[in-house]
Protein backbone atom coordinates (compact mmCIF):
# COMPACT_ATOMS: atom_id res chain seq x y z
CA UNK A 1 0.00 0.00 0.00
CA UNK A 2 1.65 3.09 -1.12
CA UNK A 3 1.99 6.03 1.34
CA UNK A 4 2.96 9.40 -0.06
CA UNK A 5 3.97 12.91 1.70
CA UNK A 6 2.65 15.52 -1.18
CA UNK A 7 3.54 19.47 -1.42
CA UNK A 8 0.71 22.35 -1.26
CA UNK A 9 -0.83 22.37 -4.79
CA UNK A 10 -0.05 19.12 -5.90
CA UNK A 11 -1.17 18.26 -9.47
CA UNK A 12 -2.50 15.23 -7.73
CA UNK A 13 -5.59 17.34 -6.68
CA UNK A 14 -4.63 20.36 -9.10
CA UNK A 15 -5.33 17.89 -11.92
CA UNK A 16 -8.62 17.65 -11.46
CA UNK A 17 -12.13 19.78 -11.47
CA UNK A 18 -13.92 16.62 -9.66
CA UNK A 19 -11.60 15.54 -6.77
CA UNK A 20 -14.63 13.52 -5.15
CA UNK A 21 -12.78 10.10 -6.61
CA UNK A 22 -9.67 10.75 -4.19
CA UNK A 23 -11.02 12.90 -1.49
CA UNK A 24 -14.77 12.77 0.19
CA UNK A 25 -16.36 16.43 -0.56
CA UNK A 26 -16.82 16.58 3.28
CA UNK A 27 -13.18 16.70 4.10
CA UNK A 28 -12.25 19.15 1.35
CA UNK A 29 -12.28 21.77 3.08
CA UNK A 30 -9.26 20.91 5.33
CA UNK A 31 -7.33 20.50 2.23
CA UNK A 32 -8.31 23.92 0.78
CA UNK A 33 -9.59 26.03 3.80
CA UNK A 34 -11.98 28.57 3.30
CA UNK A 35 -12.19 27.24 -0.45
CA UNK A 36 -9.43 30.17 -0.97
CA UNK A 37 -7.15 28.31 -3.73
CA UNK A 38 -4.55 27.46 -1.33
CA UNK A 39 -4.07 23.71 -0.76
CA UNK A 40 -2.37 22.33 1.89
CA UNK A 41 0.18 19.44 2.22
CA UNK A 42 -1.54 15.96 2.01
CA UNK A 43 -0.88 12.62 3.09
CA UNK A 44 -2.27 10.17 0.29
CA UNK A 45 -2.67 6.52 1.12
CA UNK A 46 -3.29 3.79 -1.32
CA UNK A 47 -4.64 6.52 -3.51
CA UNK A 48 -6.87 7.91 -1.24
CA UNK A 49 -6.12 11.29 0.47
CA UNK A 50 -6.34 10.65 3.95
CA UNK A 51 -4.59 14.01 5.69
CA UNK A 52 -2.45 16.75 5.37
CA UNK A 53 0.73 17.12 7.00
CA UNK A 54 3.39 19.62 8.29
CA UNK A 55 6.78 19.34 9.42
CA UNK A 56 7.01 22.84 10.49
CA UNK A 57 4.23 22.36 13.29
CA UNK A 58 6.03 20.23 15.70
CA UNK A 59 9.00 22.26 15.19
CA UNK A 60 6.51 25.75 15.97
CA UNK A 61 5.30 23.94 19.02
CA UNK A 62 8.59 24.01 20.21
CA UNK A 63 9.29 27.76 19.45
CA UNK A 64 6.29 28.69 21.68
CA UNK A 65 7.64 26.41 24.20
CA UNK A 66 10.86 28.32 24.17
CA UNK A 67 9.72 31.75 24.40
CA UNK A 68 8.03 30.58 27.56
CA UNK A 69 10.77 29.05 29.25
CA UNK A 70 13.06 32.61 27.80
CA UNK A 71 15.34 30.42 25.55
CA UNK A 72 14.87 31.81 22.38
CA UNK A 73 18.14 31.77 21.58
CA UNK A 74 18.39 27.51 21.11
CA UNK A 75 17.65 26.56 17.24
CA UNK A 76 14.95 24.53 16.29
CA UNK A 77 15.17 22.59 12.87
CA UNK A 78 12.43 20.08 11.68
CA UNK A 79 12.62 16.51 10.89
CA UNK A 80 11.26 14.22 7.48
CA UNK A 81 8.05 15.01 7.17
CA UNK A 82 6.25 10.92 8.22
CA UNK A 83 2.52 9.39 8.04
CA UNK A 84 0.95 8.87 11.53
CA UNK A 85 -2.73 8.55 11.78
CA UNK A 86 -2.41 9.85 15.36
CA UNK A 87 -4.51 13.67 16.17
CA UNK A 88 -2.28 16.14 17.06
CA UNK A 89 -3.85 17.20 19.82
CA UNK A 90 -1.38 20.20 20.98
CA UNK A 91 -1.37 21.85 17.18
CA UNK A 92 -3.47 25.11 18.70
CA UNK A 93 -0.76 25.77 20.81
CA UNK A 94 1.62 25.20 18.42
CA UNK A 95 -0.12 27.45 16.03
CA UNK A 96 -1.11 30.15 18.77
CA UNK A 97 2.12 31.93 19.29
CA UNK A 98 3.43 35.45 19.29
CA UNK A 99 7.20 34.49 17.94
CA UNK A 100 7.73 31.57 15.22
CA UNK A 101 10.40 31.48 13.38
CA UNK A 102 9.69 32.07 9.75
CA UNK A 103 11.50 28.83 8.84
CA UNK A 104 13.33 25.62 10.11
CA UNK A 105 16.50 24.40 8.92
CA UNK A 106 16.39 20.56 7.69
CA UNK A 107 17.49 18.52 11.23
CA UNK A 108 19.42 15.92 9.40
CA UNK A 109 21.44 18.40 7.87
CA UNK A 110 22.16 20.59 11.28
CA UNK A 111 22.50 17.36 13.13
CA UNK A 112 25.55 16.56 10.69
CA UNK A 113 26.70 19.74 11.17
CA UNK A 114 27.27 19.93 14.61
CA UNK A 115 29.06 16.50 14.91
CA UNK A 116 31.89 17.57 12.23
CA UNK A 117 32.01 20.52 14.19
CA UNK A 118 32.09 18.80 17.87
CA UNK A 119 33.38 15.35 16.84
CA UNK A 120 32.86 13.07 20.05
CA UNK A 121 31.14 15.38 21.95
CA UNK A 122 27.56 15.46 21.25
CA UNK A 123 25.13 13.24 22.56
CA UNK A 124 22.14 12.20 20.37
CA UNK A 125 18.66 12.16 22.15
CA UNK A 126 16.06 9.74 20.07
CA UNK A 127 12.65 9.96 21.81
CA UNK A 128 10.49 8.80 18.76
CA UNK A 129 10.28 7.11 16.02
CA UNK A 130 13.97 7.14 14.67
CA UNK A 131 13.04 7.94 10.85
CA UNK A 132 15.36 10.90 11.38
CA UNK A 133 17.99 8.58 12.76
CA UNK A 134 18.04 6.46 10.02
CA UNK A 135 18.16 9.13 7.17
CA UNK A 136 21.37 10.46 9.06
CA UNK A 137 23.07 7.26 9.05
CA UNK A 138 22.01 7.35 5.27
CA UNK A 139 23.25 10.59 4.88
CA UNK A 140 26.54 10.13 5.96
CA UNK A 141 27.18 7.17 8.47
CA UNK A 142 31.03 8.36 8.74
CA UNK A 143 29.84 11.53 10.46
CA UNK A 144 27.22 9.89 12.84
CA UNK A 145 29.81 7.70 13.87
CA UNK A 146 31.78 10.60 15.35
CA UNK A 147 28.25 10.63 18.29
CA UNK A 148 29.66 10.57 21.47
CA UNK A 149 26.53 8.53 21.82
CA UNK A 150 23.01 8.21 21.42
CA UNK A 151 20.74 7.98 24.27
CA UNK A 152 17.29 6.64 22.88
CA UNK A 153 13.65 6.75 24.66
CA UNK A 154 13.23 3.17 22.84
CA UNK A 155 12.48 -1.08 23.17
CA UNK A 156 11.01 -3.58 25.67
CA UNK A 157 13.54 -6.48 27.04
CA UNK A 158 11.49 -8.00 29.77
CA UNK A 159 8.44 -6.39 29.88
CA UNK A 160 6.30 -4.76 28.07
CA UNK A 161 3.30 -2.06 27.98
CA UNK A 162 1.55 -2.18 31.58
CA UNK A 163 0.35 -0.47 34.73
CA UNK A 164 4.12 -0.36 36.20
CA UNK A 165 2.35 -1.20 39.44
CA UNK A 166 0.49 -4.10 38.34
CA UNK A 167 1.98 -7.64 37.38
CA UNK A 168 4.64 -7.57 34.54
CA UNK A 169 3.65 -8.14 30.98
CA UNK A 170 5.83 -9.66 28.44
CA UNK A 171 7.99 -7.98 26.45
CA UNK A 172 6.50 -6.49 23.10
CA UNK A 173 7.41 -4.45 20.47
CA UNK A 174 7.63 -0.49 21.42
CA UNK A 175 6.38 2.24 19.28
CA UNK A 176 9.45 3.64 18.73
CA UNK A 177 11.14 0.79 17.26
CA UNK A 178 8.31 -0.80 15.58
CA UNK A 179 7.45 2.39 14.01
CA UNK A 180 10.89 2.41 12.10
CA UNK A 181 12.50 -0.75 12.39
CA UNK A 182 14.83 -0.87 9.45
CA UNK A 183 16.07 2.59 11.06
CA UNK A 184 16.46 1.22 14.57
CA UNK A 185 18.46 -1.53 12.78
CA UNK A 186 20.95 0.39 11.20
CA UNK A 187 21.10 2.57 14.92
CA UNK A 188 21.82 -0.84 16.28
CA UNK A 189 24.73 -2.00 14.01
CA UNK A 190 26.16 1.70 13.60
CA UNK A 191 29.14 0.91 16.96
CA UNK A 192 28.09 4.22 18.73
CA UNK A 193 27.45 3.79 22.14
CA UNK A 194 23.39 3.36 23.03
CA UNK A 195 22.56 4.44 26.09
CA UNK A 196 18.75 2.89 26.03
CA UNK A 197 15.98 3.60 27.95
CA UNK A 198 13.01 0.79 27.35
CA UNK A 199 9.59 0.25 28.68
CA UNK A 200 10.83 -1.73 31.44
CA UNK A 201 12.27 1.54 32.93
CA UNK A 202 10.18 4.34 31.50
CA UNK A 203 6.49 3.92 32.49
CA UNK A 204 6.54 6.85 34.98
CA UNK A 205 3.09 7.82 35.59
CA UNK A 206 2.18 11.35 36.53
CA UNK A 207 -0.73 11.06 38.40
CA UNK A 208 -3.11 13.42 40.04
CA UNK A 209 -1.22 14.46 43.28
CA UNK A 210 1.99 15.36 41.09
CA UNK A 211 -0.28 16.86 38.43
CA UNK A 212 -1.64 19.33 41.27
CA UNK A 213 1.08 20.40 42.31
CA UNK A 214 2.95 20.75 39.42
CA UNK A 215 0.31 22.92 37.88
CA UNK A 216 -0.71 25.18 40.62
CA UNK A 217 2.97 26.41 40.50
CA UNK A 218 2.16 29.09 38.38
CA UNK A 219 5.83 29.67 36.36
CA UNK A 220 5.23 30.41 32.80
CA UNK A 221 7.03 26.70 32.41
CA UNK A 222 4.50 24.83 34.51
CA UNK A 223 1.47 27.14 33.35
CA UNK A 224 2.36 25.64 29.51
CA UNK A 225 2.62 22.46 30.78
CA UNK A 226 -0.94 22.75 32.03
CA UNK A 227 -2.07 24.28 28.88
CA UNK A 228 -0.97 20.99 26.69
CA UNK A 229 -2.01 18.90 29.33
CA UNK A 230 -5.37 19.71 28.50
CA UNK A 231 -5.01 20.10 24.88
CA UNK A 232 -3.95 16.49 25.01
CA UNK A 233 -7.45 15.71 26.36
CA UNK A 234 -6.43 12.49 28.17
CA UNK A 235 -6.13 11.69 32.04
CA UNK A 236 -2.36 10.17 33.34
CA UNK A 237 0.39 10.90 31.19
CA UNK A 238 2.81 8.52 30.84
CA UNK A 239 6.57 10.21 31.51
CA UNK A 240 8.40 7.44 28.88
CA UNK A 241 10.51 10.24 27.33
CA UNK A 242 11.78 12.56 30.28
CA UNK A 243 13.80 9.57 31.40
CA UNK A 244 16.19 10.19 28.70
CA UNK A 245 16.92 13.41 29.42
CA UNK A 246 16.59 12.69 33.19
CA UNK A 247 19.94 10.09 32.38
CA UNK A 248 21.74 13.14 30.63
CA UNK A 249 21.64 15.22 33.67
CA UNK A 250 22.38 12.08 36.13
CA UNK A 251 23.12 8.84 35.55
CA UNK A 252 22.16 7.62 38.43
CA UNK A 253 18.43 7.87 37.63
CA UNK A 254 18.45 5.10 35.43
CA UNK A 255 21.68 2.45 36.17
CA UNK A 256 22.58 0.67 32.69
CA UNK A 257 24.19 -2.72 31.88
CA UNK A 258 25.74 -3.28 28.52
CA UNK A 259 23.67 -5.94 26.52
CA UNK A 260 24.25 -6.98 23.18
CA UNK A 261 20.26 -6.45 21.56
CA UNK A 262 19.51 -7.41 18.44
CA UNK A 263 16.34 -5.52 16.62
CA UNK A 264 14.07 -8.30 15.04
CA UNK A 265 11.94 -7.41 11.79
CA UNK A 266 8.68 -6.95 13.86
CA UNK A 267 10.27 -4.24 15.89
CA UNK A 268 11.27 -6.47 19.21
CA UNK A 269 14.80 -5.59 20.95
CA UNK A 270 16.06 -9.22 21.28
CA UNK A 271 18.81 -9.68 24.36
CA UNK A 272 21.45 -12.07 23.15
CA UNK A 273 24.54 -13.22 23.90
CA UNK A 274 27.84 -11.68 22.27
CA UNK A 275 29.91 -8.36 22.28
CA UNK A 276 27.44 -5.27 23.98
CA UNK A 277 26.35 -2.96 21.42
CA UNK A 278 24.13 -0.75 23.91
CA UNK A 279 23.94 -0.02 27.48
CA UNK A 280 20.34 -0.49 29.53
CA UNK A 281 18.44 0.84 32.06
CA UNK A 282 16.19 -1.97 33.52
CA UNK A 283 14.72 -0.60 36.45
CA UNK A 284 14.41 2.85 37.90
CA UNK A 285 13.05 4.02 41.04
CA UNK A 286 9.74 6.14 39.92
CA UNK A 287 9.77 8.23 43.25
CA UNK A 288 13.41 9.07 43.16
CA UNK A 289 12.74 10.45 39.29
CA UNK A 290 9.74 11.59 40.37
CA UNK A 291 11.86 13.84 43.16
CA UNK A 292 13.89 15.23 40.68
CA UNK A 293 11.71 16.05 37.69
CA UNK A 294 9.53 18.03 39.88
CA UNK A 295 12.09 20.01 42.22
CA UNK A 296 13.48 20.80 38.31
CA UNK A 297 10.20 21.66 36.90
CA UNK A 298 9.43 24.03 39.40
CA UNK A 299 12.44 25.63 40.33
């Protein structure tokens, strides 16, 4: 089933005076707004156009963020544009900011960039799907070999999705790698150090108690925080992806043992025996991270 990413004013719908064959006449609207002649980006799937798509909108999300925490000054650059039939959920705060930059550099590109720059001194932090990964080792393995490492919000070794206070589940594939597995592949067999991060350590659940009193603090940090929490429309976030950067700051958050861990074709991160090619965090203490991601979130 072909999947294709196509520009604003595609000839794929610019072709045509009918476009009722490839899109429903209910949803044509979101592809030309207002009826106005401007077409957005659209995500086409076996033929059918199914969505539209933006790389920039991620990337603005994270402008706003910035102005509110006073960091303007950090670049942002924006990924492939992918497929996901997942709602973006947080794309009117994204879109509702006073500063955006009027364009993103490519990431792969900047990435690159940075490493010949600071060979062996720049750590890598993968907490999704690793399409962009994989097109840098594409790019130009050489440079992305110069990582100091990569530490990677990724894989389930001995257990899998679950209530981390309930009984353990097996292990299963995780989005991240199953999402890009040919990617998490080449990540795998690249001989940077992987600092990894799997379910097993990572399902950190911010419940109501630490919601409270995070979001009563009132900083402009914490007041966004609250403001996507609510955009995301759901009830206890799961913290999977703060671990990673939780392990940048201090190891000690997240203890690793080197494992060699093989990626299988239907996304599972296989322990086996032989030379480590990674380094994992099996366990973590919820209440210790929990100690330290709020005294940093509030301070």
């Amino acid at each position: 089933m072909p999947v294709l990413a196509l520009p604003g004013f595609d000839e794929y719908l610019l072709g045509y005076q009918d476009r009722d064959a490839v899109l429903p006449p209910r949803f044509q609207s979101r592809i030309c707004p207002g009826g106005n002649g401007v077409f957005m980006p659209t995500i086409v799937v076996d033929g059918q156009v199914v969505g539209t798509w933006s790389r920039a909108t991620r990337a603005k999300l994270v402008d706003r963020m910035l102005v509110d925490a006073g960091r303007t000054d950090i670049p942002v650059a924006a990924g492939v544009a992918t497929h996901t039939n997942n709602s973006f959920t947080q794309r009117r705060y994204a879109e509702g900011g006073h500063f955006a930059r009027s364009s993103h550099p490519d990431a792969g590109s900047f990435i690159l960039e940075q490493i010949r720059k600071n060979p062996g001194q720049i750590t890598l932090v993968a907490i999704g799907p690793l399409v962009n990964v994989g097109g840098l080792i594409d790019k130009d393995a050489e440079t992305f070999r110069k990582l100091k490492r990569v530490v990677l919000m990724g894989g389930s070794i001995d257990r899998g999705y679950a209530d981390p206070y309930g009984p353990p589940t097996p292990a299963q594939p995780e989005w991240n790698i199953k999402n890009d597995v040919a990617s998490a592949q080449k990540l795998f067999a690249t001989g940077v150090p992987i600092y990894m991060m799997p379910l097993d350590s990572t399902q950190l659940k911010l419940d109501e108690v630490k919601r409270e009193f995070l979001f009563r603090q009132g900083t402009p940090i914490t007041d966004t925080l609250t403001l996507l929490y609510h955009e995301w429309g759901q009830e206890t976030p799961t913290l999977f992806d703060p671990m990673t950067i939780a392990f940048v700051v201090d190891e000690k958050l997240c203890p690793v043992e080197a494992m060699r861990i093989r990626v299988d074709d239907t996304g599972m991160t296989l322990r086996e025996a032989g030379a480590p090619n990674a380094f994992v965090c099996l366990k973590s203490d919820s209440e210790i991270f929990f100690r330290f991601y709020l005294g940093r979130m509030t301070r």
